[in-house]
N, C-alpha and C. Protein backbone atom coordinates (compact mmCIF):
# COMPACT_ATOMS: atom_id res chain seq x y z
N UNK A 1 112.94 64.79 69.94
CA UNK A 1 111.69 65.37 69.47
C UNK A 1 111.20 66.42 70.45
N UNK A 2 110.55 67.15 70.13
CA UNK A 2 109.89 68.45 70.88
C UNK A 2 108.69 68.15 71.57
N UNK A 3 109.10 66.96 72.14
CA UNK A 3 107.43 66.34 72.81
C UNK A 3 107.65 66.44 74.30
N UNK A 4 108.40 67.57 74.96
CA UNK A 4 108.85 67.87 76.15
C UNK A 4 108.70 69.09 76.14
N UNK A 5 107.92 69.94 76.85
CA UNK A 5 108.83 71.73 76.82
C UNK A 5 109.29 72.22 77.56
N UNK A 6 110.13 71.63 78.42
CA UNK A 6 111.49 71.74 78.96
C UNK A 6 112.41 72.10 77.58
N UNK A 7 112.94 71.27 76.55
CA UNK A 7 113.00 71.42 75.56
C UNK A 7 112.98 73.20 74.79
N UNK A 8 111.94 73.25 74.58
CA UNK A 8 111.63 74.03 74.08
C UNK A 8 111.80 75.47 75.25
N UNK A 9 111.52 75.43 76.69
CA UNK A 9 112.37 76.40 77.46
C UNK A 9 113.78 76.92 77.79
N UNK A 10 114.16 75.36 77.12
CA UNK A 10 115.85 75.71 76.87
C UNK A 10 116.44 76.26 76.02
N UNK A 11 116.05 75.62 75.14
CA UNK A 11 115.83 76.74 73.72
C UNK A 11 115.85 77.95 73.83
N UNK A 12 114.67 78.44 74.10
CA UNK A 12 114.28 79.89 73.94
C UNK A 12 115.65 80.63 74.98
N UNK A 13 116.02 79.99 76.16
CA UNK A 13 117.14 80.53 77.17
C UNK A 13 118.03 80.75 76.41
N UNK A 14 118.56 79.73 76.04
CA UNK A 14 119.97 79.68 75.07
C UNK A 14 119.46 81.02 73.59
N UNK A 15 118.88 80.83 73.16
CA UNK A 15 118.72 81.87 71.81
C UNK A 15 118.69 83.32 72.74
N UNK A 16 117.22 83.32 73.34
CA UNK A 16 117.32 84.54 73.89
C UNK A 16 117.53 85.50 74.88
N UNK A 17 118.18 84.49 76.19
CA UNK A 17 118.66 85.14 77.84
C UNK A 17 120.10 84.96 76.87
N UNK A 18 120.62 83.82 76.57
CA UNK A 18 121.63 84.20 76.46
C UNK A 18 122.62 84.18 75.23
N UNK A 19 122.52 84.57 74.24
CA UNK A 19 122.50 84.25 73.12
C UNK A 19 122.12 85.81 72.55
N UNK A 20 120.89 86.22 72.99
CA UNK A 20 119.99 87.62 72.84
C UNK A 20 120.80 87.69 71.06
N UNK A 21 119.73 86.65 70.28
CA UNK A 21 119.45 86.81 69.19
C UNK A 21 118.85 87.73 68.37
N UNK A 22 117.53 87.91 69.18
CA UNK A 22 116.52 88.99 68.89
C UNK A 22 117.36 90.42 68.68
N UNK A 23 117.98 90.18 70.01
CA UNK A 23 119.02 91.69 69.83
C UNK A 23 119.93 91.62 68.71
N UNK A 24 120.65 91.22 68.57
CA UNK A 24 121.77 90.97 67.33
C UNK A 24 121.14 90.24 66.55
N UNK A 25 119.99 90.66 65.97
CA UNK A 25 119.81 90.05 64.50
C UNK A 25 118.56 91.36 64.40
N UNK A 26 118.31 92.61 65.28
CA UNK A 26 117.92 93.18 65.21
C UNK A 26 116.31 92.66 64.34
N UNK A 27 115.66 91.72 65.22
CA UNK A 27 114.37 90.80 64.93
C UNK A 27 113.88 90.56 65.91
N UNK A 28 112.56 90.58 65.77
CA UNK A 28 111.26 90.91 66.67
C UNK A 28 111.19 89.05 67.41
N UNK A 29 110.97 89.29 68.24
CA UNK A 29 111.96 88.40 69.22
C UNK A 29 110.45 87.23 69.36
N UNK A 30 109.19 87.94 68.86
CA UNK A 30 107.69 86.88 69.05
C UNK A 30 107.50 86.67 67.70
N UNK A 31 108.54 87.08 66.82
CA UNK A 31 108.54 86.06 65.45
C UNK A 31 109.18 85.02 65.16
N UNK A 32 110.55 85.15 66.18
CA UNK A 32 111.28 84.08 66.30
C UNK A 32 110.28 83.13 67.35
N UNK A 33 109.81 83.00 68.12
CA UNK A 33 109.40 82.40 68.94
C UNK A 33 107.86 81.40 68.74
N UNK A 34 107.72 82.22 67.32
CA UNK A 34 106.29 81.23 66.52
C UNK A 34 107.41 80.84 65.63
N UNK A 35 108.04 80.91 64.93
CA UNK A 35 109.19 79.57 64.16
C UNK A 35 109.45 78.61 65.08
N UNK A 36 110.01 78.85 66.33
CA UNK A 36 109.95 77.81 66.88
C UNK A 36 108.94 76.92 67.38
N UNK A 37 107.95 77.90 67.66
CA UNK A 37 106.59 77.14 68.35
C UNK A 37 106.24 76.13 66.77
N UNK A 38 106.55 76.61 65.66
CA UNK A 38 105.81 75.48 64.50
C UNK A 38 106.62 74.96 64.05
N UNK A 39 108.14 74.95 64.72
CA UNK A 39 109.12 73.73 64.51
C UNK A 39 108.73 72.28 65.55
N UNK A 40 108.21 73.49 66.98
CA UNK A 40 107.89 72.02 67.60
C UNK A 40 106.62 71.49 67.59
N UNK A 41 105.99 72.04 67.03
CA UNK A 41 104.44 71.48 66.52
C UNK A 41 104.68 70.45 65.53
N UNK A 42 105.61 71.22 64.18
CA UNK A 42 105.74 70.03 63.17
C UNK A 42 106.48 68.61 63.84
N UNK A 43 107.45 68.72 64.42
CA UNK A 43 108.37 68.01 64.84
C UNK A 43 107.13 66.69 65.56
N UNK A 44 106.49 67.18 66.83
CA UNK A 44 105.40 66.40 67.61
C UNK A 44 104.41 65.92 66.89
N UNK A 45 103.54 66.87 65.43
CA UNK A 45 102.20 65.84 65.16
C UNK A 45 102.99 65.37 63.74
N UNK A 46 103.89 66.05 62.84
CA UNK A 46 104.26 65.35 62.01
C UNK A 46 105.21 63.92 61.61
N UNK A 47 106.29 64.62 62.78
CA UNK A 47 107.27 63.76 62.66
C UNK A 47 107.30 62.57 64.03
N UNK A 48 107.50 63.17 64.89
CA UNK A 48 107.05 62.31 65.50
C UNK A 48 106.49 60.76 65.59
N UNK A 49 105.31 60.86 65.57
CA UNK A 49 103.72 59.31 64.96
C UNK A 49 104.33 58.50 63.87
N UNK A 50 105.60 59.32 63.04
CA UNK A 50 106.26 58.24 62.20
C UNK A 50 107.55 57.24 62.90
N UNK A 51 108.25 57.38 63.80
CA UNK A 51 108.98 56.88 64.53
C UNK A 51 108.37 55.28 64.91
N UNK A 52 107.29 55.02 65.76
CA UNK A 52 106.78 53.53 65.77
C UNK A 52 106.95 52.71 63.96
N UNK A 53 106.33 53.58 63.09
CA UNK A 53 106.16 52.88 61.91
C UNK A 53 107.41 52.66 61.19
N UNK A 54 108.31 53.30 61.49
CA UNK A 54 109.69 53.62 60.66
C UNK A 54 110.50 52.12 61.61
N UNK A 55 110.07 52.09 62.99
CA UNK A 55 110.77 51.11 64.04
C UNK A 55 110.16 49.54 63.44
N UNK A 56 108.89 49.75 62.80
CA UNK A 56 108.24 48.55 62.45
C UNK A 56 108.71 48.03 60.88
N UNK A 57 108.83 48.98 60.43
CA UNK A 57 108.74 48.73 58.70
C UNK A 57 110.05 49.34 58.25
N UNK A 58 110.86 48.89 57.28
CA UNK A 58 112.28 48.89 56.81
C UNK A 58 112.03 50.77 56.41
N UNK A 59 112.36 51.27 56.69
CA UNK A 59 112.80 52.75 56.44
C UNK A 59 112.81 52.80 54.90
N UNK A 60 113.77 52.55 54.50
CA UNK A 60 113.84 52.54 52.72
C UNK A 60 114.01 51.46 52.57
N UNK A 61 113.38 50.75 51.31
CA UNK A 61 113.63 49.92 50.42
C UNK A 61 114.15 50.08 49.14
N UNK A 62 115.32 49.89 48.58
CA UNK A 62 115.81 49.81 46.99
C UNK A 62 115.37 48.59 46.57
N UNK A 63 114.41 49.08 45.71
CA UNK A 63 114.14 47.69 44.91
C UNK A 63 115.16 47.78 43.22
N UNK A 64 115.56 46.94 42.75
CA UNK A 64 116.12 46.48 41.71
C UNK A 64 116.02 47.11 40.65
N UNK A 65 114.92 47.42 40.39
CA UNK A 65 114.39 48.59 39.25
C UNK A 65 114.95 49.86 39.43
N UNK A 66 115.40 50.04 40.78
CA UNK A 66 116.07 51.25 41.10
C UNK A 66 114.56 52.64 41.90
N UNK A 67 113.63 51.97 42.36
CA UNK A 67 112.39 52.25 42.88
C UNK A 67 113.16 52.61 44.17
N UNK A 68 112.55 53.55 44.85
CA UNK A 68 112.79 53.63 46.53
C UNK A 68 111.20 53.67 47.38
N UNK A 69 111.58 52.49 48.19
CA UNK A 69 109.92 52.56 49.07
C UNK A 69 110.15 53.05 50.38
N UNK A 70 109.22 54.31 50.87
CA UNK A 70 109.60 54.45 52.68
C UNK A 70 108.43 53.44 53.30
N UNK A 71 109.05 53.26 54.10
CA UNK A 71 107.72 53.11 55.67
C UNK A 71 106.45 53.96 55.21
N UNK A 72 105.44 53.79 55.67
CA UNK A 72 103.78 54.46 55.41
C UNK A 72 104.38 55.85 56.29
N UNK A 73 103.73 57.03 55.79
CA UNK A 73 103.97 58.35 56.04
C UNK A 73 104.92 59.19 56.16
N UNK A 74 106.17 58.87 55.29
CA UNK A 74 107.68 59.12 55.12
C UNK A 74 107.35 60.44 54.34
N UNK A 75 107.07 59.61 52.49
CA UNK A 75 106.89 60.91 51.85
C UNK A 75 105.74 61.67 52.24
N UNK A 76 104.19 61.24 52.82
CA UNK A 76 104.00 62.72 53.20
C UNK A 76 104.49 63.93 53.73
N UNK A 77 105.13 63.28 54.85
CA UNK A 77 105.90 64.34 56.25
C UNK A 77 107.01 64.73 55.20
N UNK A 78 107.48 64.22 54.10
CA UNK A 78 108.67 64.78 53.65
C UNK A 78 108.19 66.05 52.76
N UNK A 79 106.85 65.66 51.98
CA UNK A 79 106.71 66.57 51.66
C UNK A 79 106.17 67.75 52.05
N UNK A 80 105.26 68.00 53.07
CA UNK A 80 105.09 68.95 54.05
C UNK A 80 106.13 69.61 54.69
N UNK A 81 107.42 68.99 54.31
CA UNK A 81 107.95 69.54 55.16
C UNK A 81 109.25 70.34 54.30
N UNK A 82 108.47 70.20 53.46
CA UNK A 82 109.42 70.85 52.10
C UNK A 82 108.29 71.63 51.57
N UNK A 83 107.00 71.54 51.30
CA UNK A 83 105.64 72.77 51.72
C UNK A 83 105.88 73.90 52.34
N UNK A 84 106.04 73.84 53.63
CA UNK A 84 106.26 74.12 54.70
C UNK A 84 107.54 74.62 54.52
N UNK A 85 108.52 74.80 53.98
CA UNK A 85 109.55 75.56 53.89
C UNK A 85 110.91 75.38 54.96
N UNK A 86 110.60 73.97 55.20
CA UNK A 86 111.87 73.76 56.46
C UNK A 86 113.09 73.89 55.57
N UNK A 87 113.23 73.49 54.55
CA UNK A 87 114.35 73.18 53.91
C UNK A 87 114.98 74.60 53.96
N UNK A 88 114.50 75.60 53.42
CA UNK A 88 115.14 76.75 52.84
C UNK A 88 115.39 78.13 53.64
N UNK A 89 114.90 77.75 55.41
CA UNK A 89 114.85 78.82 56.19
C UNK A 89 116.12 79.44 56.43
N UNK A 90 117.34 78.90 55.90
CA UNK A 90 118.27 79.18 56.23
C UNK A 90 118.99 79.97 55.12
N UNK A 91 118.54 79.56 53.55
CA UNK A 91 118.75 80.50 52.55
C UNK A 91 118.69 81.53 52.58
N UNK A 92 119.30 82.61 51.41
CA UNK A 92 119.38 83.71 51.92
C UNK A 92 117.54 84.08 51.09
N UNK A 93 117.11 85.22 51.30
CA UNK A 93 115.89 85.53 50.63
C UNK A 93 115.38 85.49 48.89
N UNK A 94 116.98 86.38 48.69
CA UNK A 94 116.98 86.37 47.28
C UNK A 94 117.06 84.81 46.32
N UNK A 95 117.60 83.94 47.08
CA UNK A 95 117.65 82.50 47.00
C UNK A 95 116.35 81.92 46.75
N UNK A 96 115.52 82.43 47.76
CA UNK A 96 113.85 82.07 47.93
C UNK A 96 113.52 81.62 49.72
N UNK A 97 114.87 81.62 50.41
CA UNK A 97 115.10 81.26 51.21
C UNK A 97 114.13 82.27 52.54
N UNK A 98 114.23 82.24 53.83
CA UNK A 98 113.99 83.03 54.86
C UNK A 98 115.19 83.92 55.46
N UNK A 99 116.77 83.31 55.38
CA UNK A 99 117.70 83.93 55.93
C UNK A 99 117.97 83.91 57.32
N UNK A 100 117.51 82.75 58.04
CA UNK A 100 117.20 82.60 59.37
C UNK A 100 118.86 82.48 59.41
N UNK A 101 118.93 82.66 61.08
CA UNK A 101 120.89 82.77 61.47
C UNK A 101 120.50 80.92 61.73
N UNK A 102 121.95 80.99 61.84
CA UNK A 102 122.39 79.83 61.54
C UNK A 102 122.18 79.15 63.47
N UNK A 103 121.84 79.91 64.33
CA UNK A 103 121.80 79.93 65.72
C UNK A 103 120.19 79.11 65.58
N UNK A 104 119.37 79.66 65.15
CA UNK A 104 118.23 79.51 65.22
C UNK A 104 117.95 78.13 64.22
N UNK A 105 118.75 78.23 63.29
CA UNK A 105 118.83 77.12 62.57
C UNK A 105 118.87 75.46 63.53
N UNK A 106 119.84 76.11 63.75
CA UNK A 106 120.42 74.82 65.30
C UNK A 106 119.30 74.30 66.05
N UNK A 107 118.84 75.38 66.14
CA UNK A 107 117.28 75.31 67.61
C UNK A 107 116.53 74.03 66.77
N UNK A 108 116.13 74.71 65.69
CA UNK A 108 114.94 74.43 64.66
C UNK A 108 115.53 72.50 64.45
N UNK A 109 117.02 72.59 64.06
CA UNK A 109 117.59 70.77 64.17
C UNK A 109 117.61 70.25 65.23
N UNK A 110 117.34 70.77 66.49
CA UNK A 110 117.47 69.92 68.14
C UNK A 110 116.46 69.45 67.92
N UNK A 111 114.96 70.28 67.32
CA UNK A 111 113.54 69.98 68.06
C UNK A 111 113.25 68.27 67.03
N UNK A 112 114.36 68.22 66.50
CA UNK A 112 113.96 66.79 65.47
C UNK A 112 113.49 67.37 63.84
N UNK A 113 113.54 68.49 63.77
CA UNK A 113 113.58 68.72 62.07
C UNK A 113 114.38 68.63 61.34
């Protein structure tokens, strides 16, 4: 989880000292750097606070009827986080997607999204 920013300084090294994404993706290098800042925001107040409850309460339940139950605050964070457009940053635009590189993609799955 992104509840360190060490973390998140490594990151940014790897993408942009050495990596120099910004440069080869010819992209403004403090736009990439608020995607990440609200990957690790989501990651810390969303996802995060669900980890104790998910450790306490069975993750999914299949019930018989063919019902699926999460832990308390599963489907919210799931759906915020499909709101929020995590799913599709990697699509291409015309898709509906953002078109993010697949580098940054990576970043965005370390921080716990």
């Amino acid at each position: 989880m992104a509840e360190h920013p060490m973390q998140l300084r490594d990151l940014r090294f790897a993408l942009f000292e050495h990596l120099d994404i910004a440069r080869a993706l010819e992209a403004d290098r403090e736009q990439l750097d608020l995607i990440l800042d609200a990957a690790a925001k989501f990651s810390r107040d969303v996802l995060a606070p669900l980890n104790p409850k998910g450790d306490e309460e069975a993750a999914v339940v299949r019930h018989d009827d063919g019902r699926v139950t999460t832990a308390p605050g599963y489907k919210d964070a799931y759906d915020r986080y499909r709101e929020d457009g995590w799913p599709t940053m990697a699509a291409p635009p015309e898709d509906g997607g953002q078109g993010l590189p697949q580098a940054l993609i990576t970043a965005i799955d370390e921080l716990g999204i």
